[in-house]
N, C-alpha and C. Protein backbone atom coordinates (compact mmCIF):
# COMPACT_ATOMS: atom_id res chain seq x y z
N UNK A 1 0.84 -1.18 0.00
CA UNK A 1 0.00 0.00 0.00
C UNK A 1 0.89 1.25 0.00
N UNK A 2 0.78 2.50 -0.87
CA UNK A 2 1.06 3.48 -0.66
C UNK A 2 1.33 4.36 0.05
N UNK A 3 1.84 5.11 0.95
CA UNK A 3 2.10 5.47 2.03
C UNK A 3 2.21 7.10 2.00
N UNK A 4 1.64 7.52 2.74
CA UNK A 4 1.15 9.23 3.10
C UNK A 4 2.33 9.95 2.04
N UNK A 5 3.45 9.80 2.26
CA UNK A 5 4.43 10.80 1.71
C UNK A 5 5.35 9.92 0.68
N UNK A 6 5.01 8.80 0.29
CA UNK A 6 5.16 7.93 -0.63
C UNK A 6 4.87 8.67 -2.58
N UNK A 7 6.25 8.77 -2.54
CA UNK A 7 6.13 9.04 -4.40
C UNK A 7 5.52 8.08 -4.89
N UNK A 8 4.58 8.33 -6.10
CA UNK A 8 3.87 7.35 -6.95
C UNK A 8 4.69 6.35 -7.74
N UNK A 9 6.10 7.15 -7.90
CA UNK A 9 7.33 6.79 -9.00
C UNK A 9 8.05 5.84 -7.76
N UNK A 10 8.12 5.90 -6.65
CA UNK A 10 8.45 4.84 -5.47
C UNK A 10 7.60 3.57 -5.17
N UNK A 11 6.44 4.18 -5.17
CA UNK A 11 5.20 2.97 -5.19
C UNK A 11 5.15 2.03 -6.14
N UNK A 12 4.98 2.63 -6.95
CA UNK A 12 5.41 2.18 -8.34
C UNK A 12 6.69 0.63 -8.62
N UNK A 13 7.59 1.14 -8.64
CA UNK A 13 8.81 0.35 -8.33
C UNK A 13 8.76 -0.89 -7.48
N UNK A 14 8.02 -0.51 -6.45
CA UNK A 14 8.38 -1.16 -5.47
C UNK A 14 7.16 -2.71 -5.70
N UNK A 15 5.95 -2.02 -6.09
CA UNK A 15 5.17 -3.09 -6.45
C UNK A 15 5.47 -3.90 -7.62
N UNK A 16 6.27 -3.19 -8.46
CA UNK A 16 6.52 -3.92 -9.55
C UNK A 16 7.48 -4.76 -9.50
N UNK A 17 8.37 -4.69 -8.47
CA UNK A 17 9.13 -5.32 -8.15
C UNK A 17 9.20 -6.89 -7.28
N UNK A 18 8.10 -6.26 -6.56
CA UNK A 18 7.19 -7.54 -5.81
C UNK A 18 6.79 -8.35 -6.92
N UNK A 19 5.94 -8.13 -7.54
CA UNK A 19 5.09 -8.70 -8.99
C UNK A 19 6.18 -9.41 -9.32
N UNK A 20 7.78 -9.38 -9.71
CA UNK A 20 8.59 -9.69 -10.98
C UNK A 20 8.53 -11.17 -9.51
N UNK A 21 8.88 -10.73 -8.37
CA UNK A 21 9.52 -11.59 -7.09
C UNK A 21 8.49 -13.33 -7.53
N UNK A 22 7.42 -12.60 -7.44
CA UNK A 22 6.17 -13.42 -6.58
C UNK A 22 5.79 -14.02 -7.79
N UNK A 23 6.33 -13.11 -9.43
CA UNK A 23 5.73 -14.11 -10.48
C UNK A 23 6.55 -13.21 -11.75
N UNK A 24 7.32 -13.98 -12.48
CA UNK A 24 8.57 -13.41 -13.38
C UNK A 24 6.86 -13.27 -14.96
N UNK A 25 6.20 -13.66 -14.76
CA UNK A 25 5.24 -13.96 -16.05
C UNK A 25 4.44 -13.30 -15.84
N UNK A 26 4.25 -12.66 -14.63
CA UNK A 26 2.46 -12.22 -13.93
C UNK A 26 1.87 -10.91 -15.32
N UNK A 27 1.34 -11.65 -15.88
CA UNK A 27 0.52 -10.59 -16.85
C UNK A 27 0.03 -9.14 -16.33
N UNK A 28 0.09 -8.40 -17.16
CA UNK A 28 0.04 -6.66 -16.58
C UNK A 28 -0.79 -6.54 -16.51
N UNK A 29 -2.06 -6.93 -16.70
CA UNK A 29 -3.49 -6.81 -16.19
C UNK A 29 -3.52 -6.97 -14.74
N UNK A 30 -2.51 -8.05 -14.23
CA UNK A 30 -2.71 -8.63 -12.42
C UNK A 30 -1.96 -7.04 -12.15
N UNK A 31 -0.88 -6.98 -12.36
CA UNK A 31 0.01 -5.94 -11.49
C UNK A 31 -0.76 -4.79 -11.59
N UNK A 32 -1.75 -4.23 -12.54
CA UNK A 32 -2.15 -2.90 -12.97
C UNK A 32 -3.34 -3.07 -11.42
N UNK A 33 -3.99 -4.48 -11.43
CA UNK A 33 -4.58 -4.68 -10.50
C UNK A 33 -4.03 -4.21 -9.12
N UNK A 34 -3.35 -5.03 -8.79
CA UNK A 34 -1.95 -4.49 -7.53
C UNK A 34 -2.05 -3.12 -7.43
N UNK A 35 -1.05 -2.35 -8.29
CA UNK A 35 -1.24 -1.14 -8.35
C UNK A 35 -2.00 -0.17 -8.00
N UNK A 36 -3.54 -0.56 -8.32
CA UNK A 36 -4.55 0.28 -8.25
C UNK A 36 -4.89 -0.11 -7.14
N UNK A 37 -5.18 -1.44 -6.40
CA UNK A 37 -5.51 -1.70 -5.09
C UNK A 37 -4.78 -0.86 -3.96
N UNK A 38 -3.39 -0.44 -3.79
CA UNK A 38 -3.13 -0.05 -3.17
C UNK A 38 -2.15 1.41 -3.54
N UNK A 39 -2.88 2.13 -4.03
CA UNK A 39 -2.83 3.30 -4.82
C UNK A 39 -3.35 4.59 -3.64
N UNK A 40 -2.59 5.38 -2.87
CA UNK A 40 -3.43 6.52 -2.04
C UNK A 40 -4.49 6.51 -2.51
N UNK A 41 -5.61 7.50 -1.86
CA UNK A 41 -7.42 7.54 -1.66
C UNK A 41 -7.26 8.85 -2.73
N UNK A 42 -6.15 9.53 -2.46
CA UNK A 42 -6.19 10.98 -3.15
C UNK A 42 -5.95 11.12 -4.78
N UNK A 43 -5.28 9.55 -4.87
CA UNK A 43 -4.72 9.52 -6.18
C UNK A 43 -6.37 8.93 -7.15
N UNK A 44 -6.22 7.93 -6.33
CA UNK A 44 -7.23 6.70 -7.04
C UNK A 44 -8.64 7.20 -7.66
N UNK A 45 -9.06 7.92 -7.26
CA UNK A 45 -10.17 7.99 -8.26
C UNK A 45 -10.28 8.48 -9.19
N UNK A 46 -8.68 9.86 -9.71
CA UNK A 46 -8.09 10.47 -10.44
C UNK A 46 -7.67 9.55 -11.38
N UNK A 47 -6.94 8.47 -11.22
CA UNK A 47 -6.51 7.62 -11.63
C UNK A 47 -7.43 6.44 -12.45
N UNK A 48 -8.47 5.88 -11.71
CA UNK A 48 -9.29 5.46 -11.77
C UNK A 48 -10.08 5.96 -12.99
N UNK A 49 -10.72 6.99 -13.35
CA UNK A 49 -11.36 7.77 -14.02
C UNK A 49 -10.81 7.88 -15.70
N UNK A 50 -9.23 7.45 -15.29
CA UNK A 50 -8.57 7.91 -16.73
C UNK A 50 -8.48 6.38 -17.68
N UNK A 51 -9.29 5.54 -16.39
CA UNK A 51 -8.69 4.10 -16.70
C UNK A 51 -7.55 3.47 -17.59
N UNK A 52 -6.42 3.40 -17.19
CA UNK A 52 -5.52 3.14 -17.92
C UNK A 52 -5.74 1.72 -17.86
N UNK A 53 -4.92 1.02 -19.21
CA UNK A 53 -5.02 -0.33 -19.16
C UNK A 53 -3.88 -1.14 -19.25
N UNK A 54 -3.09 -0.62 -19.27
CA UNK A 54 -1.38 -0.82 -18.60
C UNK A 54 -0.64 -0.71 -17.74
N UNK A 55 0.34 -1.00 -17.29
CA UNK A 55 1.54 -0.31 -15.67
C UNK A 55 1.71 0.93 -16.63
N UNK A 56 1.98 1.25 -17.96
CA UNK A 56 2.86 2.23 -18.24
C UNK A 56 2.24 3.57 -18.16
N UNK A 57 0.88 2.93 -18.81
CA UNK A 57 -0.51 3.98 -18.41
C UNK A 57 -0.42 4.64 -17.52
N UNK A 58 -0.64 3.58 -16.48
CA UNK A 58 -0.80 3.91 -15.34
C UNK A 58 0.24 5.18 -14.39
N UNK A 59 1.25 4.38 -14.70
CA UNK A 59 2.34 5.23 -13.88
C UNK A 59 2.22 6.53 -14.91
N UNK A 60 1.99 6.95 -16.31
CA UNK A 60 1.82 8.44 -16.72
C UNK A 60 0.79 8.81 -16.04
N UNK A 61 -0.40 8.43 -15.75
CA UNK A 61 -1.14 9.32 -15.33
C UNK A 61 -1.57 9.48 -14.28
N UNK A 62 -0.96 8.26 -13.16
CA UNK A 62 -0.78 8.63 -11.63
C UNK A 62 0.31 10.02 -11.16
N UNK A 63 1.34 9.78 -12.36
CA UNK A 63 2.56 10.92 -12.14
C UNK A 63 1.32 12.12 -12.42
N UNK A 64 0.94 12.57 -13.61
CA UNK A 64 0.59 14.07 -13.88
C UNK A 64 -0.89 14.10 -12.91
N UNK A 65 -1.46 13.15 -12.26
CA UNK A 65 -2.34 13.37 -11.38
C UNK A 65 -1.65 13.91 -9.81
N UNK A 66 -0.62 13.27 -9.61
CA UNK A 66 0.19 14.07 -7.90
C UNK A 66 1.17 14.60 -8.61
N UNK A 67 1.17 15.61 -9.44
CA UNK A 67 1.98 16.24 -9.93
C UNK A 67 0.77 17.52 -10.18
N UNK A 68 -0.44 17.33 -10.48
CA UNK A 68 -0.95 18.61 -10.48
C UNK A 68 -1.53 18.80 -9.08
N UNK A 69 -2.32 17.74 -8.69
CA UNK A 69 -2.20 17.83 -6.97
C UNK A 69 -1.54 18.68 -5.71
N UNK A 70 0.12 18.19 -6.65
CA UNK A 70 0.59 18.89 -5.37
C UNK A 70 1.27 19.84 -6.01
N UNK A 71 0.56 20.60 -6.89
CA UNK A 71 0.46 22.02 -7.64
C UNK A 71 -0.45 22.96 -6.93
N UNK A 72 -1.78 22.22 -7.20
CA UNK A 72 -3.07 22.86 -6.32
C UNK A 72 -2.84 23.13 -5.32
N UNK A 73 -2.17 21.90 -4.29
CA UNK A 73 -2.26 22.46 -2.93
C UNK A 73 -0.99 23.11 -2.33
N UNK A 74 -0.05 23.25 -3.68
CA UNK A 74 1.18 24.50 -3.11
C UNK A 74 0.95 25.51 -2.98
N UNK A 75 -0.10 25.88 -4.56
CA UNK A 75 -1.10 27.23 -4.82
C UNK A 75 -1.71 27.76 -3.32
N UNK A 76 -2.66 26.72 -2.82
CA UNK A 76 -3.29 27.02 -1.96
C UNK A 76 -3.03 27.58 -0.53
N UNK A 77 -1.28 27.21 -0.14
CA UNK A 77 -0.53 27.11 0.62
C UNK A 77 0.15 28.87 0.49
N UNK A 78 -0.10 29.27 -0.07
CA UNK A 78 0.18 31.21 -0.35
C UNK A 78 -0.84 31.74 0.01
N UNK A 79 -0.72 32.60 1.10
CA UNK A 79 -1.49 33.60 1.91
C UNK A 79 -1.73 34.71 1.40
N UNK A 80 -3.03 34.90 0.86
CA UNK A 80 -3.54 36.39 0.12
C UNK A 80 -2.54 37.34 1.25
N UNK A 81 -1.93 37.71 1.75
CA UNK A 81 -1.19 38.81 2.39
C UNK A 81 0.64 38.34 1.79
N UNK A 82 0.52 37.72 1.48
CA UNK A 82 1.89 37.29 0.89
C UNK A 82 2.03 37.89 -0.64
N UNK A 83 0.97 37.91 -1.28
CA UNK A 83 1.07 37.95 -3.10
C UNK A 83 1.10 39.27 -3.35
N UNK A 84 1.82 39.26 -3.88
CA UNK A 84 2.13 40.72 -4.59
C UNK A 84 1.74 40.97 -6.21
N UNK A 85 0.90 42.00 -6.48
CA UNK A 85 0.64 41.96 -7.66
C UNK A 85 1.03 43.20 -8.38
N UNK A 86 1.83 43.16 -9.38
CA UNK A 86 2.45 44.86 -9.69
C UNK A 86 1.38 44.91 -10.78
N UNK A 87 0.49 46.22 -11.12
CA UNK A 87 -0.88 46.15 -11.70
C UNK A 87 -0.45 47.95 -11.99
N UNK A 88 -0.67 48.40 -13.46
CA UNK A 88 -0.31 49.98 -13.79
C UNK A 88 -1.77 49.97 -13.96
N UNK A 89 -2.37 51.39 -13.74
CA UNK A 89 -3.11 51.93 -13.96
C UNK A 89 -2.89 52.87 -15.48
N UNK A 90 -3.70 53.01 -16.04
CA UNK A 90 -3.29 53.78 -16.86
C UNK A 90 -4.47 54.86 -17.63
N UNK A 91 -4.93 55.86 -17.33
CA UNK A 91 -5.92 56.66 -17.13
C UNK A 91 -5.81 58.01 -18.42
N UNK A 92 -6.69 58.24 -18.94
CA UNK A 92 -6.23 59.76 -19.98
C UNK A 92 -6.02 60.70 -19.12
N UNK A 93 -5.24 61.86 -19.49
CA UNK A 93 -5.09 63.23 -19.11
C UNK A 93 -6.18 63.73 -18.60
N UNK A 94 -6.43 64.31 -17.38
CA UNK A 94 -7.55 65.36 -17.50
C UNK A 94 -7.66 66.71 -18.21
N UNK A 95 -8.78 66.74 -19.35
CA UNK A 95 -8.67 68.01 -20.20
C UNK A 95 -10.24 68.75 -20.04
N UNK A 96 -9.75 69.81 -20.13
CA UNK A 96 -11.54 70.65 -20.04
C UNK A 96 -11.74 71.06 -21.27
């Protein structure tokens, strides 16, 4: 299973690596299985949704799924009193 601060590109590896252990033949349909069984809650339905039908699938679009993820919640992590926005005004002359 995936683990809180666990890279997808670590998870990844590591199950696939089990898979080669436990079965040098295991067809990529079982491991994609694996994979997705124990895939974070945050990833999986992201993941899920795009249904890939490969490991290779898979691992592209688990990567650009906690890759925009933890985009969003860096975004979110900046305090409207922190952002600075340089913004010109730019107005006509006053003429009578």
């Amino acid at each position: 299973k995936q683990t809180v601060n666990q890279a997808i590109t670590q998870y990844y590896d590591t199950i696939m690596e089990l898979c080669k252990k436990v079965d040098a033949a295991m067809p990529d349909s079982l491991k994609l299985k694996y994979l997705m069984a124990g895939i974070k809650g945050s990833l999986k339905l992201h993941v899920a949704l795009q249904d890939p039908k490969t490991t290779a699938v898979f691992l592209l679009t688990a990567r650009k799924v906690e890759d925009t993820l933890s985009l969003t919640s860096s975004t979110n992590d900046i305090h409207p009193d922190h952002v600075t926005i340089n913004a010109v005004t730019h107005s006509k002359p006053f003429t009578r």
